[in-house]
C-alpha atoms as a PDB file:
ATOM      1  CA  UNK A   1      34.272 200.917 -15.096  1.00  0.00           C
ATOM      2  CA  UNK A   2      34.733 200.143 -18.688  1.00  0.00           C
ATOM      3  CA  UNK A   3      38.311 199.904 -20.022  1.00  0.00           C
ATOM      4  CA  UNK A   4      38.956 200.009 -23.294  1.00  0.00           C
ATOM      5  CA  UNK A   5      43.227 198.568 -24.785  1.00  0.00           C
ATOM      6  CA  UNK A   6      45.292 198.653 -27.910  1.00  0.00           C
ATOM      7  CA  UNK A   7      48.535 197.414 -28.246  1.00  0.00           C
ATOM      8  CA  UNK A   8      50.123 197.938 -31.630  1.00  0.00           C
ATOM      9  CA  UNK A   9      53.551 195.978 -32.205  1.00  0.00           C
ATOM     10  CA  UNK A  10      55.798 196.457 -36.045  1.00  0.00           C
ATOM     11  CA  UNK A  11      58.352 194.063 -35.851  1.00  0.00           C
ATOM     12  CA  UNK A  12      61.130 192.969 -38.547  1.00  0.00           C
ATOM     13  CA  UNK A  13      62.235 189.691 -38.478  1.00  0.00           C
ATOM     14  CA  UNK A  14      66.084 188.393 -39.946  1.00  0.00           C
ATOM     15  CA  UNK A  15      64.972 185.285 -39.891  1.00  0.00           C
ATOM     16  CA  UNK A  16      62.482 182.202 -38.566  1.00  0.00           C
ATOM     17  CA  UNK A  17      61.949 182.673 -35.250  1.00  0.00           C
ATOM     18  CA  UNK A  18      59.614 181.648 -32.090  1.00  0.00           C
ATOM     19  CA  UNK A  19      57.713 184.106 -30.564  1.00  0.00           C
ATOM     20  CA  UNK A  20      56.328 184.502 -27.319  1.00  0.00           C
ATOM     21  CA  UNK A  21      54.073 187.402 -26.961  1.00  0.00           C
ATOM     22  CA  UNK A  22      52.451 188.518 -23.556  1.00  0.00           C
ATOM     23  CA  UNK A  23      50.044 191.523 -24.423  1.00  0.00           C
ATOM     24  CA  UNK A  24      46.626 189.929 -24.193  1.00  0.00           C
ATOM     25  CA  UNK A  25      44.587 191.348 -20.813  1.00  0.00           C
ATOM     26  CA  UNK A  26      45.065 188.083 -18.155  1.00  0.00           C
ATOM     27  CA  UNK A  27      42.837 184.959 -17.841  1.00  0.00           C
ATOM     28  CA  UNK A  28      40.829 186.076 -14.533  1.00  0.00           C
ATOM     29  CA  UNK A  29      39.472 189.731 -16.279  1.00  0.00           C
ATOM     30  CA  UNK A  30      35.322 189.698 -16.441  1.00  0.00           C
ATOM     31  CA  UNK A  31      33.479 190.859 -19.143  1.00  0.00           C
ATOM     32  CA  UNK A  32      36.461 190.789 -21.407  1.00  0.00           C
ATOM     33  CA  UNK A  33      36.123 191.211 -25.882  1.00  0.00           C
ATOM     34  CA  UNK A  34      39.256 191.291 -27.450  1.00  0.00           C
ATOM     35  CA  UNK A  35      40.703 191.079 -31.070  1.00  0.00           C
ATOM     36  CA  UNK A  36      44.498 189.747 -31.531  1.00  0.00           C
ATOM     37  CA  UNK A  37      46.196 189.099 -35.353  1.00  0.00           C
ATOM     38  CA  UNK A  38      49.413 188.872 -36.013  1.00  0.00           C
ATOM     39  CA  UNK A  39      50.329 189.562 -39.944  1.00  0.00           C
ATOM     40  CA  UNK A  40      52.737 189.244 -42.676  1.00  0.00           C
ATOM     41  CA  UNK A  41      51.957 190.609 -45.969  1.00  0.00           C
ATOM     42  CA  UNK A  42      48.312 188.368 -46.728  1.00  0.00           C
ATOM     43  CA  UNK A  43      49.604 185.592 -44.319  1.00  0.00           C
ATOM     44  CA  UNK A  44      47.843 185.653 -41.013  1.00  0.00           C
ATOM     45  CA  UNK A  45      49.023 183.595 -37.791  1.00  0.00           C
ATOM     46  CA  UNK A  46      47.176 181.732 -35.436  1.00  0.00           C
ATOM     47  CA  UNK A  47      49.125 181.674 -32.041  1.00  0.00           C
ATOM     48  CA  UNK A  48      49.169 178.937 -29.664  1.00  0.00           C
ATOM     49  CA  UNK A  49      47.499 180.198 -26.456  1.00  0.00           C
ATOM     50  CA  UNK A  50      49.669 179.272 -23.082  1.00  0.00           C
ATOM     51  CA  UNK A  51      47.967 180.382 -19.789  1.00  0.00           C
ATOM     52  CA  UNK A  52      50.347 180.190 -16.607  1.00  0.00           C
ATOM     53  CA  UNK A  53      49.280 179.176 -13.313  1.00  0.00           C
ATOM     54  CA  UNK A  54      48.752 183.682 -12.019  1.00  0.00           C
ATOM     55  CA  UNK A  55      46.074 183.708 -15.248  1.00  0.00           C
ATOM     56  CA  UNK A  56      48.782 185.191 -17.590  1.00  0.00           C
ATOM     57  CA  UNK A  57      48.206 183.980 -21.206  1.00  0.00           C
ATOM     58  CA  UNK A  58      50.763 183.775 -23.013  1.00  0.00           C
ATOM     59  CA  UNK A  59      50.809 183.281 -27.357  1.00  0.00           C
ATOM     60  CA  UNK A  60      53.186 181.661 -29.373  1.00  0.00           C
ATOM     61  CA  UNK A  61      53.785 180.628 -32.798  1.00  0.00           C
ATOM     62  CA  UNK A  62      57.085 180.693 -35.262  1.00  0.00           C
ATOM     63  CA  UNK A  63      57.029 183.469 -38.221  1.00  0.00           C
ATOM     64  CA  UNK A  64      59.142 184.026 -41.347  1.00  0.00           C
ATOM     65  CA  UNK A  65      61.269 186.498 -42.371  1.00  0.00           C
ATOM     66  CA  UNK A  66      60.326 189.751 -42.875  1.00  0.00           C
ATOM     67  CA  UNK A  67      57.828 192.483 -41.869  1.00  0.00           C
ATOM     68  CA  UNK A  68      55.090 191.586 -38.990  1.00  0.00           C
ATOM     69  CA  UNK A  69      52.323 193.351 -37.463  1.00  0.00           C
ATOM     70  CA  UNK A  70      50.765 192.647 -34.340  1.00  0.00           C
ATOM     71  CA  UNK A  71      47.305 194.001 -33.443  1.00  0.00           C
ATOM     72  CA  UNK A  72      45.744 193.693 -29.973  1.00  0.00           C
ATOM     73  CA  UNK A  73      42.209 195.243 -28.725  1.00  0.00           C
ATOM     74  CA  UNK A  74      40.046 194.985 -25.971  1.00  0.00           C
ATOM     75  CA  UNK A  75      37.368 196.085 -23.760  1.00  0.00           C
ATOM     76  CA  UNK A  76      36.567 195.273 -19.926  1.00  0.00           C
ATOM     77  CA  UNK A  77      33.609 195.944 -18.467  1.00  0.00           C
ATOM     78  CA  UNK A  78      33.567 193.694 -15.240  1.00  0.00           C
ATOM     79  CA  UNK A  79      35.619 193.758 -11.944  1.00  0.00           C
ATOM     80  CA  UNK A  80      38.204 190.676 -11.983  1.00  0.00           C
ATOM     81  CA  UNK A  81      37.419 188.246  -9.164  1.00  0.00           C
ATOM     82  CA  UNK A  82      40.062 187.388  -6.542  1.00  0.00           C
ATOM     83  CA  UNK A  83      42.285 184.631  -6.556  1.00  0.00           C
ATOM     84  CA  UNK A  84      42.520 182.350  -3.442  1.00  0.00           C
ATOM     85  CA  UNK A  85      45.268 182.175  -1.108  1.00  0.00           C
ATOM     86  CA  UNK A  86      47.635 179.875  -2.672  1.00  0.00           C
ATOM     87  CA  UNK A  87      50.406 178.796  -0.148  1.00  0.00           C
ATOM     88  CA  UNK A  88      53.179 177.704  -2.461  1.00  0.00           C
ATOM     89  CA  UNK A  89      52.720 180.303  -4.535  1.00  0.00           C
ATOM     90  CA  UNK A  90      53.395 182.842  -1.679  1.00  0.00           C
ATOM     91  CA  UNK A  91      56.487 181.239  -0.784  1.00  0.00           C
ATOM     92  CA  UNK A  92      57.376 181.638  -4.046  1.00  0.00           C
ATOM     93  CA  UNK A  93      56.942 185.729  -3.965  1.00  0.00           C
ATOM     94  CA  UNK A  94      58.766 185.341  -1.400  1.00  0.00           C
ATOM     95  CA  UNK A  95      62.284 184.743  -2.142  1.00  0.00           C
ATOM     96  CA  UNK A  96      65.181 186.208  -4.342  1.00  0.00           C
ATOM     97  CA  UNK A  97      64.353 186.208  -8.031  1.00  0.00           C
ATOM     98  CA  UNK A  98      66.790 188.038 -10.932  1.00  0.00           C
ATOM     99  CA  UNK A  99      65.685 191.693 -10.683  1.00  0.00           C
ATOM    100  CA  UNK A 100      64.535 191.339  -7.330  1.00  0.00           C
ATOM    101  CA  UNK A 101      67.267 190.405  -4.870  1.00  0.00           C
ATOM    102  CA  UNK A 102      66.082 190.504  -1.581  1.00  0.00           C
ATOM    103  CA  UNK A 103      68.690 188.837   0.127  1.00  0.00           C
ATOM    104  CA  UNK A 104      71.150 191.319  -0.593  1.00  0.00           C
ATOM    105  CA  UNK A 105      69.167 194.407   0.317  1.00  0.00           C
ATOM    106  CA  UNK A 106      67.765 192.383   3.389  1.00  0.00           C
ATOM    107  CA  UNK A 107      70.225 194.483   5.719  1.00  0.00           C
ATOM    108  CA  UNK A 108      69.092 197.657   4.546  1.00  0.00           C
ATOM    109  CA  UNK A 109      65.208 196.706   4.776  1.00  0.00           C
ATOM    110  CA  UNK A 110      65.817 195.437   8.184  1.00  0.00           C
ATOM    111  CA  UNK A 111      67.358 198.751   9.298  1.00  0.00           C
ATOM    112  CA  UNK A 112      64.936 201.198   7.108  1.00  0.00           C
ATOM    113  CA  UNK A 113      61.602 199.458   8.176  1.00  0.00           C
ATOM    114  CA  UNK A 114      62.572 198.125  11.557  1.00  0.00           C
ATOM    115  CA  UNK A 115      59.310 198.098  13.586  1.00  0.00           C
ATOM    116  CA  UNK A 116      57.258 198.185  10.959  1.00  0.00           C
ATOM    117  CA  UNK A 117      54.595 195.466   9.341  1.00  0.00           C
ATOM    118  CA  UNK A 118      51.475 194.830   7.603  1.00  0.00           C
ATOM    119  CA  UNK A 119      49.750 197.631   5.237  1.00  0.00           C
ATOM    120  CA  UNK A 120      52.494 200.334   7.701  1.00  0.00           C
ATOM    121  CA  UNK A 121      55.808 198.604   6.093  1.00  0.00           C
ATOM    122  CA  UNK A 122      53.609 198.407   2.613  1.00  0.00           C
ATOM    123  CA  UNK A 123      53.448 202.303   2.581  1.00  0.00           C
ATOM    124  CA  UNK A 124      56.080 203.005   4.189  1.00  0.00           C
ATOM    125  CA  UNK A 125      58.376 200.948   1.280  1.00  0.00           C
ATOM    126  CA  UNK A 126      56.308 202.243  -1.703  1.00  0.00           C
ATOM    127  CA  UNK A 127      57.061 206.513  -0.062  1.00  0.00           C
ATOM    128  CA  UNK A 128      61.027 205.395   0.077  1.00  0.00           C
ATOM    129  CA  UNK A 129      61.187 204.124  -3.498  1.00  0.00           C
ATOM    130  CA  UNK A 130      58.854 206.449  -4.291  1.00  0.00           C
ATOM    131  CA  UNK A 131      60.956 209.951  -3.056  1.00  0.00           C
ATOM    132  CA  UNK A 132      64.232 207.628  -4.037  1.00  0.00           C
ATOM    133  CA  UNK A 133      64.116 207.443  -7.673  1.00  0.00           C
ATOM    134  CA  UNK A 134      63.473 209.611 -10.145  1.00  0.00           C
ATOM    135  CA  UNK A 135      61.425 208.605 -13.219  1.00  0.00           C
ATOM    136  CA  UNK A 136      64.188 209.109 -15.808  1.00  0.00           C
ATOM    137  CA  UNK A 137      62.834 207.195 -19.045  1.00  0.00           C
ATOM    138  CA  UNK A 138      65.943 205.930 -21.555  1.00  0.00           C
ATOM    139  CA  UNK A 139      68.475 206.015 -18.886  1.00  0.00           C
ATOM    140  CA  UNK A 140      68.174 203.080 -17.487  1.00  0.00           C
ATOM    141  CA  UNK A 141      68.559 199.369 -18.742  1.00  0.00           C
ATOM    142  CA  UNK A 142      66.503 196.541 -19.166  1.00  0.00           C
ATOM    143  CA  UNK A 143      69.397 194.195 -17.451  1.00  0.00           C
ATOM    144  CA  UNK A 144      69.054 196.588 -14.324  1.00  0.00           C
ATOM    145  CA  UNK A 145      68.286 195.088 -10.874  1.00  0.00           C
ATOM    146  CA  UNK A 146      66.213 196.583  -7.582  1.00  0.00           C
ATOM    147  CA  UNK A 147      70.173 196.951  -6.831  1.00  0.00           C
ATOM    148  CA  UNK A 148      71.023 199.040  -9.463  1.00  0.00           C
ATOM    149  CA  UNK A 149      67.866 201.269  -9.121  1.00  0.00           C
ATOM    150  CA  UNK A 150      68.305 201.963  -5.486  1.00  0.00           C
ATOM    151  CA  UNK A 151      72.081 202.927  -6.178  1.00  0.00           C
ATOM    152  CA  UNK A 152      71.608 205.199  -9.163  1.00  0.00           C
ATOM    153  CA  UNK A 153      68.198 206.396  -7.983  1.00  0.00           C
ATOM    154  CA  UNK A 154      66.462 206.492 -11.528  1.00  0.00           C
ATOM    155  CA  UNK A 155      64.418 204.137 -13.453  1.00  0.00           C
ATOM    156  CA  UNK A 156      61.077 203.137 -14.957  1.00  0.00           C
ATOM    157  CA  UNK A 157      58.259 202.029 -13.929  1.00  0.00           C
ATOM    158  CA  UNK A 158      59.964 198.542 -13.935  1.00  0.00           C
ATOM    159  CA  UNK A 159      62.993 199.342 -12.083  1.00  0.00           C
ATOM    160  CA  UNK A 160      60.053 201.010  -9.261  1.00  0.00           C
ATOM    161  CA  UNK A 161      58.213 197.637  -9.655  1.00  0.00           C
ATOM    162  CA  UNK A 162      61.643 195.796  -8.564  1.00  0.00           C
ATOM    163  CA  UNK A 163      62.977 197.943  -5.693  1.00  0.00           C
ATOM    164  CA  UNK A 164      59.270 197.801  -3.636  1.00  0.00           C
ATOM    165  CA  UNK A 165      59.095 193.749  -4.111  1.00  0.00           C
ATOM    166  CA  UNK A 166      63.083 193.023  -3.426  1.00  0.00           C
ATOM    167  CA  UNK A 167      62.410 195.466  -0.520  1.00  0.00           C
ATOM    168  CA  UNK A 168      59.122 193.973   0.833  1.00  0.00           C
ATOM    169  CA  UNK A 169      60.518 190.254   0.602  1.00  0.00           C
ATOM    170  CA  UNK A 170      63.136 191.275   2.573  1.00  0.00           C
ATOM    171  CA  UNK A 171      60.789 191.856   5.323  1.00  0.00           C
ATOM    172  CA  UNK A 172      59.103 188.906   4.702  1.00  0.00           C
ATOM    173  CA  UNK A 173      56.062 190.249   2.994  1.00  0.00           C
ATOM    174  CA  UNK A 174      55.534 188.521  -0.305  1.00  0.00           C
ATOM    175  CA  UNK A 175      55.407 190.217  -3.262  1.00  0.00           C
ATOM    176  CA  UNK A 176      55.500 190.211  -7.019  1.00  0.00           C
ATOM    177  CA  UNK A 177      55.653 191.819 -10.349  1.00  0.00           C
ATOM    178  CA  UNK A 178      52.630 192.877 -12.781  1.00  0.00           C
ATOM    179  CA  UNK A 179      52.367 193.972 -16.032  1.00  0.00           C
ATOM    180  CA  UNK A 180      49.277 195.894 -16.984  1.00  0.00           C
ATOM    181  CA  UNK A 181      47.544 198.612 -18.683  1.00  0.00           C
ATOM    182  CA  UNK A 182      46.596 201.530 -17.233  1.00  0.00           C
ATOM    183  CA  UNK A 183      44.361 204.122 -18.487  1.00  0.00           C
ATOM    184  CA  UNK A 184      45.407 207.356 -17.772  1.00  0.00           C
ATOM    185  CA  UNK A 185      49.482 206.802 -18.150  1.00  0.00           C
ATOM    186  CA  UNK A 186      51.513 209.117 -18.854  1.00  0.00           C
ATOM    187  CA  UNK A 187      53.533 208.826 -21.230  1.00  0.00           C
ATOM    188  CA  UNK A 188      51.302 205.919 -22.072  1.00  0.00           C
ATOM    189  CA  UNK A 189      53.485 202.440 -22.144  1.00  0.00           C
ATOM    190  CA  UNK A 190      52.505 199.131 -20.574  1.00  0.00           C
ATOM    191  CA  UNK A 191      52.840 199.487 -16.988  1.00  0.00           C
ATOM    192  CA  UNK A 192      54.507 197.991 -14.145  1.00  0.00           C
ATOM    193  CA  UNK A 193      53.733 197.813 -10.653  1.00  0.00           C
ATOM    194  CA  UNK A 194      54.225 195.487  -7.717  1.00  0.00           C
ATOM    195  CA  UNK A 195      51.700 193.530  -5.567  1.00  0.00           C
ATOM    196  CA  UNK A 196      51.924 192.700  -2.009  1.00  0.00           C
ATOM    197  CA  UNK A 197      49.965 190.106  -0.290  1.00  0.00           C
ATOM    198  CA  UNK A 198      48.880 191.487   2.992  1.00  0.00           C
ATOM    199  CA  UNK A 199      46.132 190.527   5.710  1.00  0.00           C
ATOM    200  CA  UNK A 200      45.009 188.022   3.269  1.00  0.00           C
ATOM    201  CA  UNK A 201      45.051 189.805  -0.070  1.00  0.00           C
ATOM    202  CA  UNK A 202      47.099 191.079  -2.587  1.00  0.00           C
ATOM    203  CA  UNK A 203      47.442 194.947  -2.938  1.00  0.00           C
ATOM    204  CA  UNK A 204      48.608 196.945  -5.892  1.00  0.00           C
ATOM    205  CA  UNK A 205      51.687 199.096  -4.932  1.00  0.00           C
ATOM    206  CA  UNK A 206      52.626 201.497  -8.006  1.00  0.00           C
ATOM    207  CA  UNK A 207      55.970 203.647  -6.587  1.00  0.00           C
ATOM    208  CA  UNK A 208      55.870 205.828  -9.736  1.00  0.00           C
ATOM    209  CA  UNK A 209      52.403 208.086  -8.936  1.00  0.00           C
ATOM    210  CA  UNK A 210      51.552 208.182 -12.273  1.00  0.00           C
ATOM    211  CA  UNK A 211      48.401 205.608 -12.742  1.00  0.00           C
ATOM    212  CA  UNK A 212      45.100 205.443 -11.215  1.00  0.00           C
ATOM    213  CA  UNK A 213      45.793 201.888  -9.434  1.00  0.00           C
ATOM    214  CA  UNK A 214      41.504 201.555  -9.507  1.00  0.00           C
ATOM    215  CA  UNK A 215      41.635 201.366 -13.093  1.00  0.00           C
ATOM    216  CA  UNK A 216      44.548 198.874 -14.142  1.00  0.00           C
ATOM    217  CA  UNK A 217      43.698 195.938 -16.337  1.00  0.00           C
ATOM    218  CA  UNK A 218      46.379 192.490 -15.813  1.00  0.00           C
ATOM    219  CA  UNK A 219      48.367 191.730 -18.120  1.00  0.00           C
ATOM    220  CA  UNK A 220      50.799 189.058 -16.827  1.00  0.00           C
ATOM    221  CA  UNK A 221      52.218 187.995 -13.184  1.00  0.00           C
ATOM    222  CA  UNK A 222      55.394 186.689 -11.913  1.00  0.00           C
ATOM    223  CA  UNK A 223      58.546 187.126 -10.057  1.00  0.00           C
ATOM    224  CA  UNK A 224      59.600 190.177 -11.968  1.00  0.00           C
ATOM    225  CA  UNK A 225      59.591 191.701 -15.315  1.00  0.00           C
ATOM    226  CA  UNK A 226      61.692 188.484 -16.576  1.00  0.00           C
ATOM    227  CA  UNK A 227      58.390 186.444 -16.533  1.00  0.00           C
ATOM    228  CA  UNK A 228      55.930 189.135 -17.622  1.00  0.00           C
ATOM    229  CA  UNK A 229      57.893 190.167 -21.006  1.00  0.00           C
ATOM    230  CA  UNK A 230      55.634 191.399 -23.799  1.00  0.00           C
ATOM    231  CA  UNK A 231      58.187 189.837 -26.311  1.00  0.00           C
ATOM    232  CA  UNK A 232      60.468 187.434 -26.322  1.00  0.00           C
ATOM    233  CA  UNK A 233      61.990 185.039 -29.015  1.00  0.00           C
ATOM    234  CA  UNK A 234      64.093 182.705 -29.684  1.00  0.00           C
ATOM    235  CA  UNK A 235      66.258 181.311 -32.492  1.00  0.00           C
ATOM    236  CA  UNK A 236      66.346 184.231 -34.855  1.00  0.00           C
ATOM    237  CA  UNK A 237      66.990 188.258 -34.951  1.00  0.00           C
ATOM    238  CA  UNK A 238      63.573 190.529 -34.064  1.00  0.00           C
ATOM    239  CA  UNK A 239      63.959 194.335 -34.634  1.00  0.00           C
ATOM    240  CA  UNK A 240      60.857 196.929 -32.669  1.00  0.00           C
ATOM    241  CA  UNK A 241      60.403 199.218 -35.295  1.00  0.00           C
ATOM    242  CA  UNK A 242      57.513 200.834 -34.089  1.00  0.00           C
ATOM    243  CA  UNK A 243      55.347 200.612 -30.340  1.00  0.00           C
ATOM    244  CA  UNK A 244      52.168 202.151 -29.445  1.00  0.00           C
ATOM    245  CA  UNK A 245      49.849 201.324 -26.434  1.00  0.00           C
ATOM    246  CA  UNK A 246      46.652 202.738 -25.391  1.00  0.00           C
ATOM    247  CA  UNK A 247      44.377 202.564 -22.599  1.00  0.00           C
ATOM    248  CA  UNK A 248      41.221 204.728 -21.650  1.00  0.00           C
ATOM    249  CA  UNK A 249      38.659 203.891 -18.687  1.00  0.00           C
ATOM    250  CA  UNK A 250      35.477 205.964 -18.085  1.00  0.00           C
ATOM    251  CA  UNK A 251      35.577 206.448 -13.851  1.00  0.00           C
ATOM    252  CA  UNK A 252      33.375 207.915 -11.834  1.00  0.00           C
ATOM    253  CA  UNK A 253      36.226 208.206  -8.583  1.00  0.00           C
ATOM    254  CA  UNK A 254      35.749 212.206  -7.116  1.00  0.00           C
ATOM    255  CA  UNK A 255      39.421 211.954  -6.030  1.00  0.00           C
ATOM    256  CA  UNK A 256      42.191 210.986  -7.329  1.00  0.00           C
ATOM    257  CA  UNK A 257      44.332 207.754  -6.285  1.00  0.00           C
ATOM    258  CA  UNK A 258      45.953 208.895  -3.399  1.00  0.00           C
ATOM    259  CA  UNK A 259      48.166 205.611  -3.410  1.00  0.00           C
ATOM    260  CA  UNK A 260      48.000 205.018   0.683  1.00  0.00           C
ATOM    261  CA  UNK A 261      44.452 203.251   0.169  1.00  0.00           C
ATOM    262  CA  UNK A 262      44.792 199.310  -0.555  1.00  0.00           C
ATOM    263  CA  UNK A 263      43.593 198.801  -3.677  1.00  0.00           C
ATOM    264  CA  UNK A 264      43.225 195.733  -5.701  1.00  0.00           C
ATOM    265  CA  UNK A 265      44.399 195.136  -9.599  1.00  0.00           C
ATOM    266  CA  UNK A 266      40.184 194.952 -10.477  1.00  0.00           C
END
């Protein structure tokens, strides 16, 4: 299934400042071209490339003041190969992180889900956040928690990511946050789902509906959306003027997702 990217990015910068962008399709994606500059006026950056231990590659380099465009494109053709079971990494997905705090929702998980395990308590979490919250884009805020979501019942596709993995580690089923693109969005954004790692696997878990799960391309893995950013800097002030992302696969699926299958980030 070939997937074809674009991530456009006009930012204005007050000052120096580091950056640390994450917008590049991961490490582990197979038959992967890409492009990536980053521009100011007839200057042209070369990034320092910083790959994580989930594949996530992360580049980084210090502009000047002023105007700066970021270009990104790419094309996959191949299915991304699994990663191994990694022990301490699973422990890891498994406990309290910022936007994700399991141990204070752990008394409502244990009440809602009581009974239930394995890909059951995976469905049955992504239907409750799923009939819970209302996609309301703008309203909500990027400090806002899996708390916050489940108590105002809106959010984006982050604040969907959060509530299934605080949920889900609250039952003791690890899970964690992706970033990703996803042909077929609407309205077209980077994405964010969660992943849970069940009977040996992990298995995509998108809360929202509104992405073909079989076609995502990886971006960036972690905890939650605090270590899958698509910008962050430090030392200086960075104004967005202007976002667009695309993403188109050709599929040849009869149905569409019906998002109770298990299906893998490919």
């Amino acid at each position: 299934m070939p997937r074809l990217m674009t991530a456009e990015l006009d930012l204005d910068l007050g000052a120096s400042v580091d950056l640390i962008f994450q917008i590049t399709v991961a490490r582990e994606a197979a038959g992967l071209t890409e492009h990536l500059a980053f521009t100011q006026g007839d200057r042209q950056y070369t990034a320092a490339e910083l790959v994580d231990g989930a594949g996530s590659r992360l580049h980084r380099f210090t502009a000047e003041a002023g105007p700066l465009h970021v270009r990104y494109s790419a094309t996959v053709t191949g299915r991304a190969s699994p990663r191994g079971d990694d022990a301490l990494e699973n422990i890891t997905y498994l406990r309290p992180s910022r936007y994700c705090q399991s141990d204070e929702l752990f008394a409502q998980a244990r009440r809602q889900f009581r009974g239930l395990a394995g890909v059951a308590l995976v469905q049955a979490v992504s239907a409750f956040v799923s009939a819970a919250v209302t996609y309301t884009p703008g309203l909500s805020l990027g400090t806002d928690s899996a708390v916050t979501t489940l108590q105002t019942g809106q959010g984006v596709c982050r604040d969907y990511a959060h509530a299934v993995i605080a949920l889900l580690r609250a039952m003791d089923v690890p899970a964690r946050y992706a970033a990703c693109y996803a042909p077929g969005l609407e309205p077209m954004d980077f994405h964010a789902v969660a992943e849970a790692f069940v009977d040996g696997a992990w298995y995509v878990v998108d809360a929202t509906r509104l992405a073909d799960r079989r076609s995502l391309v990886r971006i960036a893995t972690g905890r939650d959306a605090a270590d899958c950013a698509f910008l962050s800097y430090h030392g200086g002030n960075v104004v967005l003027e202007r976002m667009t992302v695309t993403a188109e696969a050709s599929t040849d699926a009869a149905e569409p997702d019906d998002h109770v299958a298990l299906v893998s980030i490919a």
